[in-house]
PDB file of N, CA and C in Angstrom:
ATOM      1  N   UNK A   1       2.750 -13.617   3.188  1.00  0.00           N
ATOM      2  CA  UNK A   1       2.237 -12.416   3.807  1.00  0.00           C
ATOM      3  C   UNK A   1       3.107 -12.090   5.023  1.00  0.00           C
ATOM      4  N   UNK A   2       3.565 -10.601   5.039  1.00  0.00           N
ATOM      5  CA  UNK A   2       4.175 -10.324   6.234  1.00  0.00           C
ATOM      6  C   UNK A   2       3.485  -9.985   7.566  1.00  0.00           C
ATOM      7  N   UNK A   3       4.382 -10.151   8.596  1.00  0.00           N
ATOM      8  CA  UNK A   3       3.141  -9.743   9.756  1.00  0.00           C
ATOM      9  C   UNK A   3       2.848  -7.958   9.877  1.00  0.00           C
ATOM     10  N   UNK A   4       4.408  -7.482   9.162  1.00  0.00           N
ATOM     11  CA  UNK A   4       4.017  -5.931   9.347  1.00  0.00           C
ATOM     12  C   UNK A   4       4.606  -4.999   7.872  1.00  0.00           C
ATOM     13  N   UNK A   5       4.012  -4.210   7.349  1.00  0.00           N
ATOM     14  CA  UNK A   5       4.378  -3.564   6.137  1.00  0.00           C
ATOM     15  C   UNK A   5       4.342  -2.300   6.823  1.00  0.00           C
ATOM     16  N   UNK A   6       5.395  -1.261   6.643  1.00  0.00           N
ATOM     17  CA  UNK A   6       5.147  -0.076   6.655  1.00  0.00           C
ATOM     18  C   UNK A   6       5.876   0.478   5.157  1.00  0.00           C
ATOM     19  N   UNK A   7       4.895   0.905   4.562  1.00  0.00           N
ATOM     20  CA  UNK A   7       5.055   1.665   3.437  1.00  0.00           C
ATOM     21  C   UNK A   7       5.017   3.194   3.087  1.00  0.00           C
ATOM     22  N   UNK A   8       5.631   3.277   2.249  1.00  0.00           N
ATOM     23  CA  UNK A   8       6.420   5.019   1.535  1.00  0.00           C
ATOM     24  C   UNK A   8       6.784   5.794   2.776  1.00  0.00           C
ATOM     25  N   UNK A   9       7.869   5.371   3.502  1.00  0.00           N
ATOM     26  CA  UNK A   9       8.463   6.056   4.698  1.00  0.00           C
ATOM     27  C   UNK A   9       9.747   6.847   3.832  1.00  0.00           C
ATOM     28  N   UNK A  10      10.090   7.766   4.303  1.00  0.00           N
ATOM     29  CA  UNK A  10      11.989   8.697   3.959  1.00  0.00           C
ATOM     30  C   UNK A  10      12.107   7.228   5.417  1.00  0.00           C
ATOM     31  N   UNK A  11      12.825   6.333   4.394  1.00  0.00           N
ATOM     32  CA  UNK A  11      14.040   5.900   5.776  1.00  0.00           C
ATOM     33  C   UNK A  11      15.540   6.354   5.653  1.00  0.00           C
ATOM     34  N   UNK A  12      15.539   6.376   6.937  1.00  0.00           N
ATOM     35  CA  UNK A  12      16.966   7.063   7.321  1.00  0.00           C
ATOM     36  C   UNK A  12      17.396   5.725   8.263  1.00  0.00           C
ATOM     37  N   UNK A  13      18.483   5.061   7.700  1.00  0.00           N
ATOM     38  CA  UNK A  13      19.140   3.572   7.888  1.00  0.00           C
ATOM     39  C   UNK A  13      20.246   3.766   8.812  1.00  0.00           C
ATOM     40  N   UNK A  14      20.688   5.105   9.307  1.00  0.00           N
ATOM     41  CA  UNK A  14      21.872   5.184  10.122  1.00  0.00           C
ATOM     42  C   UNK A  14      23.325   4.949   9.481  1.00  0.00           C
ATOM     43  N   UNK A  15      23.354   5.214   7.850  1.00  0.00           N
ATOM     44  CA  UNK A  15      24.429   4.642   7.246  1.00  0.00           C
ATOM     45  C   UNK A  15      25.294   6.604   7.197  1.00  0.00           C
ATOM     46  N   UNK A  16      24.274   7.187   7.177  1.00  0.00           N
ATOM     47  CA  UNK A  16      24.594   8.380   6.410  1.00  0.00           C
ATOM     48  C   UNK A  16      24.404   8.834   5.168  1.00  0.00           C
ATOM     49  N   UNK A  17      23.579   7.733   4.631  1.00  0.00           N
ATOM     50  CA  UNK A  17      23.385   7.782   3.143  1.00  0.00           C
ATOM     51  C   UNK A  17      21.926   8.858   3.626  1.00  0.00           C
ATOM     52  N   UNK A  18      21.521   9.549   2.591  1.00  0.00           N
ATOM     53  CA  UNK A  18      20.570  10.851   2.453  1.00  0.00           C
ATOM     54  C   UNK A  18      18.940   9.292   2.353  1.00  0.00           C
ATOM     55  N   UNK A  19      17.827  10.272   3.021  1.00  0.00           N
ATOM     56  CA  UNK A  19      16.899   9.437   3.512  1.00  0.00           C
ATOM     57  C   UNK A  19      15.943   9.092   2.117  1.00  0.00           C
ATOM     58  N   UNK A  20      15.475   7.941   1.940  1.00  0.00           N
ATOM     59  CA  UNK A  20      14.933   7.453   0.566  1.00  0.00           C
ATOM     60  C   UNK A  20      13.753   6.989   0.913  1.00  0.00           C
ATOM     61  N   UNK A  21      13.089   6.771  -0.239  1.00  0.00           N
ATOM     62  CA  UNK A  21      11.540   6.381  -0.100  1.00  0.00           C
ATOM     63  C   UNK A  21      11.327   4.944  -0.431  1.00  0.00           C
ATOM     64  N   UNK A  22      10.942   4.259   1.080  1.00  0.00           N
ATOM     65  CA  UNK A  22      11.311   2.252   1.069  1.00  0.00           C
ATOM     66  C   UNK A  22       9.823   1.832   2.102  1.00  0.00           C
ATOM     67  N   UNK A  23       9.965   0.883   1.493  1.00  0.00           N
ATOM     68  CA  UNK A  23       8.504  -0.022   2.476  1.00  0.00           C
ATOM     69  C   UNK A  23       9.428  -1.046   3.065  1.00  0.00           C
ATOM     70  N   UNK A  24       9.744  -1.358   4.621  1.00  0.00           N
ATOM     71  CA  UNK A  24       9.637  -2.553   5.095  1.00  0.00           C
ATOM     72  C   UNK A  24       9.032  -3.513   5.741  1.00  0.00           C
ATOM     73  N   UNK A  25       9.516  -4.230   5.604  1.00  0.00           N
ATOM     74  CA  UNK A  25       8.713  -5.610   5.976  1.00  0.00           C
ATOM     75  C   UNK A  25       9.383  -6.215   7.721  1.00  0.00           C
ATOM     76  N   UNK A  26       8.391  -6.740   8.197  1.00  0.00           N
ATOM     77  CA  UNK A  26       8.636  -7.010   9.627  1.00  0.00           C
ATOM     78  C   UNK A  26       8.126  -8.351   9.838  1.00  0.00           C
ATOM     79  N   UNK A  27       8.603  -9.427  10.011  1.00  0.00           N
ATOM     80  CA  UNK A  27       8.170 -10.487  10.338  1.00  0.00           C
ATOM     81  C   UNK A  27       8.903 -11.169  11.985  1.00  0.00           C
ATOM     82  N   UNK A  28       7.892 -11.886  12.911  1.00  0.00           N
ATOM     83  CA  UNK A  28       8.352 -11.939  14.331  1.00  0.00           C
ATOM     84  C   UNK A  28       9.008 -10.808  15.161  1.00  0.00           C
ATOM     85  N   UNK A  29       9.203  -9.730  14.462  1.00  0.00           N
ATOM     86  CA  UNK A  29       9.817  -8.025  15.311  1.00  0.00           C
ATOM     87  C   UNK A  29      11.157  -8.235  14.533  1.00  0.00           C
ATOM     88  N   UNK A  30      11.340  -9.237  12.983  1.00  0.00           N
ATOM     89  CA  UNK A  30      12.696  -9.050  12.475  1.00  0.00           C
ATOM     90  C   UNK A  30      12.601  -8.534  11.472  1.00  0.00           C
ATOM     91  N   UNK A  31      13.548  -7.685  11.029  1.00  0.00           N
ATOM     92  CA  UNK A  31      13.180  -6.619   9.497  1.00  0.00           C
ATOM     93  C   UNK A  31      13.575  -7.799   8.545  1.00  0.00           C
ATOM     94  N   UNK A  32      12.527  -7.695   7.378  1.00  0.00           N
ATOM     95  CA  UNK A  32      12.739  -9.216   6.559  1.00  0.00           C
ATOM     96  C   UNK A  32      12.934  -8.856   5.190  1.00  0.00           C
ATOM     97  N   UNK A  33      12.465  -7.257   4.817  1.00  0.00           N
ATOM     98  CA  UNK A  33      12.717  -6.380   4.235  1.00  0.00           C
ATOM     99  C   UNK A  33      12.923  -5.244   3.572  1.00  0.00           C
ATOM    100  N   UNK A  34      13.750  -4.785   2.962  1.00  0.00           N
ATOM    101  CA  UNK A  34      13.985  -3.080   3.108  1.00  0.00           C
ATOM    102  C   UNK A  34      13.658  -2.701   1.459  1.00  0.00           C
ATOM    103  N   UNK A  35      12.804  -1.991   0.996  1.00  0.00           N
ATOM    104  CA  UNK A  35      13.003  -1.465  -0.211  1.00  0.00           C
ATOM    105  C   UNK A  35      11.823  -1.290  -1.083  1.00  0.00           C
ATOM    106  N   UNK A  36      11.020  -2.117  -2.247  1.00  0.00           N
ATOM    107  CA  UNK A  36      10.094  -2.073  -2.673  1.00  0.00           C
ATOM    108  C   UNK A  36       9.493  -3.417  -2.291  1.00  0.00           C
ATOM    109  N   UNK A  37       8.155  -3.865  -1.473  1.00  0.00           N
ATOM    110  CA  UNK A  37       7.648  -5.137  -0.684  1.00  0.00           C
ATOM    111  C   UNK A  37       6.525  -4.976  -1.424  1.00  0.00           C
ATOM    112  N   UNK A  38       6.434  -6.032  -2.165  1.00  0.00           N
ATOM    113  CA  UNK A  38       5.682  -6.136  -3.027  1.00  0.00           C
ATOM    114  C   UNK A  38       4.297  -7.408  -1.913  1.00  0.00           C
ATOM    115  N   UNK A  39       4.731  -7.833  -1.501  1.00  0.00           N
ATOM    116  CA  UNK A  39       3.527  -8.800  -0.813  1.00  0.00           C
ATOM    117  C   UNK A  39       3.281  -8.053   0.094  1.00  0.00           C
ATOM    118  N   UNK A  40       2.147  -8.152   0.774  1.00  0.00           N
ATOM    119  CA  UNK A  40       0.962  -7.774   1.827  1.00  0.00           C
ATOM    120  C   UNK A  40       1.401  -8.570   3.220  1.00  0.00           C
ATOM    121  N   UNK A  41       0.723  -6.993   3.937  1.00  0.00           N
ATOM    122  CA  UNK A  41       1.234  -7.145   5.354  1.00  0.00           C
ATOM    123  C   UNK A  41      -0.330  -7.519   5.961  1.00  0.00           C
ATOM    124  N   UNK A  42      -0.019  -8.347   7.077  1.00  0.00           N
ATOM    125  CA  UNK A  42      -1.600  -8.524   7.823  1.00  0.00           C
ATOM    126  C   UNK A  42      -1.981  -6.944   8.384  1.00  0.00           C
ATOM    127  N   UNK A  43      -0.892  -6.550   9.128  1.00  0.00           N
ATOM    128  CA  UNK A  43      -1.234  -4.989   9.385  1.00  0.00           C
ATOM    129  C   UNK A  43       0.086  -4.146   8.357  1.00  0.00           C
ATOM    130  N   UNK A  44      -0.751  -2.928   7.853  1.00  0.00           N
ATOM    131  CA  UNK A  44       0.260  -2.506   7.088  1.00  0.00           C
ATOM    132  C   UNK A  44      -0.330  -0.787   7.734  1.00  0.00           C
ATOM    133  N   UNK A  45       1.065  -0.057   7.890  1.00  0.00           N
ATOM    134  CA  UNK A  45       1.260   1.539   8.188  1.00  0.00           C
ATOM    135  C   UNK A  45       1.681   2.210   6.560  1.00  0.00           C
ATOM    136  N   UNK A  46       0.683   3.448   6.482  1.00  0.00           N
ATOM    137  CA  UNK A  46       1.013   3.991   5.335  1.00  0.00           C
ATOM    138  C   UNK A  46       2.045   5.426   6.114  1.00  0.00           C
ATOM    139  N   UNK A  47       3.709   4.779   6.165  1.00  0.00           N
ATOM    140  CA  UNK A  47       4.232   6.366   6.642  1.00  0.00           C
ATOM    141  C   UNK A  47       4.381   6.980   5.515  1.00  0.00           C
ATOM    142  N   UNK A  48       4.040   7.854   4.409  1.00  0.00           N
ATOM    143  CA  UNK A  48       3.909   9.070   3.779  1.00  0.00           C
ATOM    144  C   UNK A  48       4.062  10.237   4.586  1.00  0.00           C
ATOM    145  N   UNK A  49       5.130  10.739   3.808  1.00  0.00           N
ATOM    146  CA  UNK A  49       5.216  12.239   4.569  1.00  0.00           C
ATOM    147  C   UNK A  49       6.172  11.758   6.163  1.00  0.00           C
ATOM    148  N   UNK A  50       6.495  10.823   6.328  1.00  0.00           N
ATOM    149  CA  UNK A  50       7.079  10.492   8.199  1.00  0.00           C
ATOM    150  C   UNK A  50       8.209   9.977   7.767  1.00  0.00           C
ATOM    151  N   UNK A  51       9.476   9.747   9.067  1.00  0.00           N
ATOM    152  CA  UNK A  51      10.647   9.416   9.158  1.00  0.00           C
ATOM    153  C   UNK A  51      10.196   7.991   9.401  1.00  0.00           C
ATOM    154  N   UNK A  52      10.940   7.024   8.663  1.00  0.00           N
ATOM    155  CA  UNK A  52      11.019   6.019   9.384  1.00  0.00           C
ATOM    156  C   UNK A  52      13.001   5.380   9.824  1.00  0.00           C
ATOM    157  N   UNK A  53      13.083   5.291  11.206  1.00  0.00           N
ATOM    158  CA  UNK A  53      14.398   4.400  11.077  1.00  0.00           C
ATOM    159  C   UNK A  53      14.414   3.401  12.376  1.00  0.00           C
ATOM    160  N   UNK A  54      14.308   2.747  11.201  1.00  0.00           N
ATOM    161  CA  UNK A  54      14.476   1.527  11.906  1.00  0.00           C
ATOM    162  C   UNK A  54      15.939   1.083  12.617  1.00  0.00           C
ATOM    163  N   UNK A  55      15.691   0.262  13.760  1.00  0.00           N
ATOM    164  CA  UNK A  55      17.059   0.412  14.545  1.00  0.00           C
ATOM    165  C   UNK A  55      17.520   1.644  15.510  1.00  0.00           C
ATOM    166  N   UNK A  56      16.704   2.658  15.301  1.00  0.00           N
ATOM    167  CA  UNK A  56      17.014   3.892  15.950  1.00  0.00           C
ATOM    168  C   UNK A  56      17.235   3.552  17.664  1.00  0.00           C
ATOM    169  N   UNK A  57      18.403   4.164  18.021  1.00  0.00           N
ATOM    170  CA  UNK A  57      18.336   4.122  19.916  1.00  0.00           C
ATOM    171  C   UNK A  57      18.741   5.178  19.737  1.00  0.00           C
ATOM    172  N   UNK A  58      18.287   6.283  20.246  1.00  0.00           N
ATOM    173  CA  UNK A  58      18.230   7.772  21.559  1.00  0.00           C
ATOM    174  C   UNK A  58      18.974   7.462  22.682  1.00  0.00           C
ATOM    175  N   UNK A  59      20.598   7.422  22.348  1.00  0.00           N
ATOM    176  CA  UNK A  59      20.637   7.693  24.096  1.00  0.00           C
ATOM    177  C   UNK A  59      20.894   8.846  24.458  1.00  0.00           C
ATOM    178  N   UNK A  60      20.292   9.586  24.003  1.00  0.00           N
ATOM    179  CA  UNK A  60      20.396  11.280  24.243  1.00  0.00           C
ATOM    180  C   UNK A  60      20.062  11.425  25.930  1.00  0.00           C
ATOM    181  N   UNK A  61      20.621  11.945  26.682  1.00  0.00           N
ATOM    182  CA  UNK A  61      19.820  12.557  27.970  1.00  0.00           C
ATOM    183  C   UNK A  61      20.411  13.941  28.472  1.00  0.00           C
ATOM    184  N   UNK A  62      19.028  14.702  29.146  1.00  0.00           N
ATOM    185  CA  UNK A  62      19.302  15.724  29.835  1.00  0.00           C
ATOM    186  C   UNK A  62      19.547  15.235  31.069  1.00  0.00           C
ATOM    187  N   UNK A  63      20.022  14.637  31.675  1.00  0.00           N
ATOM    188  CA  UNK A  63      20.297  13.887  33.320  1.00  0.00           C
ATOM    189  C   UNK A  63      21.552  14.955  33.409  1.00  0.00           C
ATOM    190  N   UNK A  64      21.689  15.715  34.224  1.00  0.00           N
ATOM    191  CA  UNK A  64      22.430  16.888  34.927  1.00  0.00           C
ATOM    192  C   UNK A  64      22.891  16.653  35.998  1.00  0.00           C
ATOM    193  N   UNK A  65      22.740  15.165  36.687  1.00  0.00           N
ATOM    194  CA  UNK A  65      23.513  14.967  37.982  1.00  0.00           C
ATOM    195  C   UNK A  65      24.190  15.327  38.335  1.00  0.00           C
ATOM    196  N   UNK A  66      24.066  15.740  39.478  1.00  0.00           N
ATOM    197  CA  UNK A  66      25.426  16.449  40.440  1.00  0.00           C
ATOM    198  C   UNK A  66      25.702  15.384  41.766  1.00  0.00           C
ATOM    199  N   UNK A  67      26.927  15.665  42.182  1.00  0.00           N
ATOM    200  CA  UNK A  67      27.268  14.272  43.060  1.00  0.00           C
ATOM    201  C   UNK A  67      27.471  15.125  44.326  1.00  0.00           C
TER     202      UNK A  67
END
């Protein structure tokens, strides 16, 4: 049993490959696996219909500093 399932997400993996429909698996905060997870999560997220990407960092900023 995993500690976290999130299932039927569009993940978008950061490869550039076009976003697909995958359940992963999360065990200790480590992705354990990507694709069809057939065993049960203690907590499981149904993303349907949501982005999931995992790995994602934003370092987007509006910070406009002036010196």
């Amino acid at each position: 049993m995993h500690d976290l399932v999130i299932r039927n997400g569009a993940l978008v993996d950061g490869t550039g490959a076009p976003a697909r429909t995958a359940d992963i698996a999360i065990d200790k905060g480590v992705i354990t696996a990507v694709g069809v997870v057939a065993e049960a999560g203690v907590r499981e997220i149904d993303a349907s219909g949501l982005l999931v990407t995992p790995g994602w960092v934003d370092i987007h900023t509006h910070y406009d500093g002036t010196g």
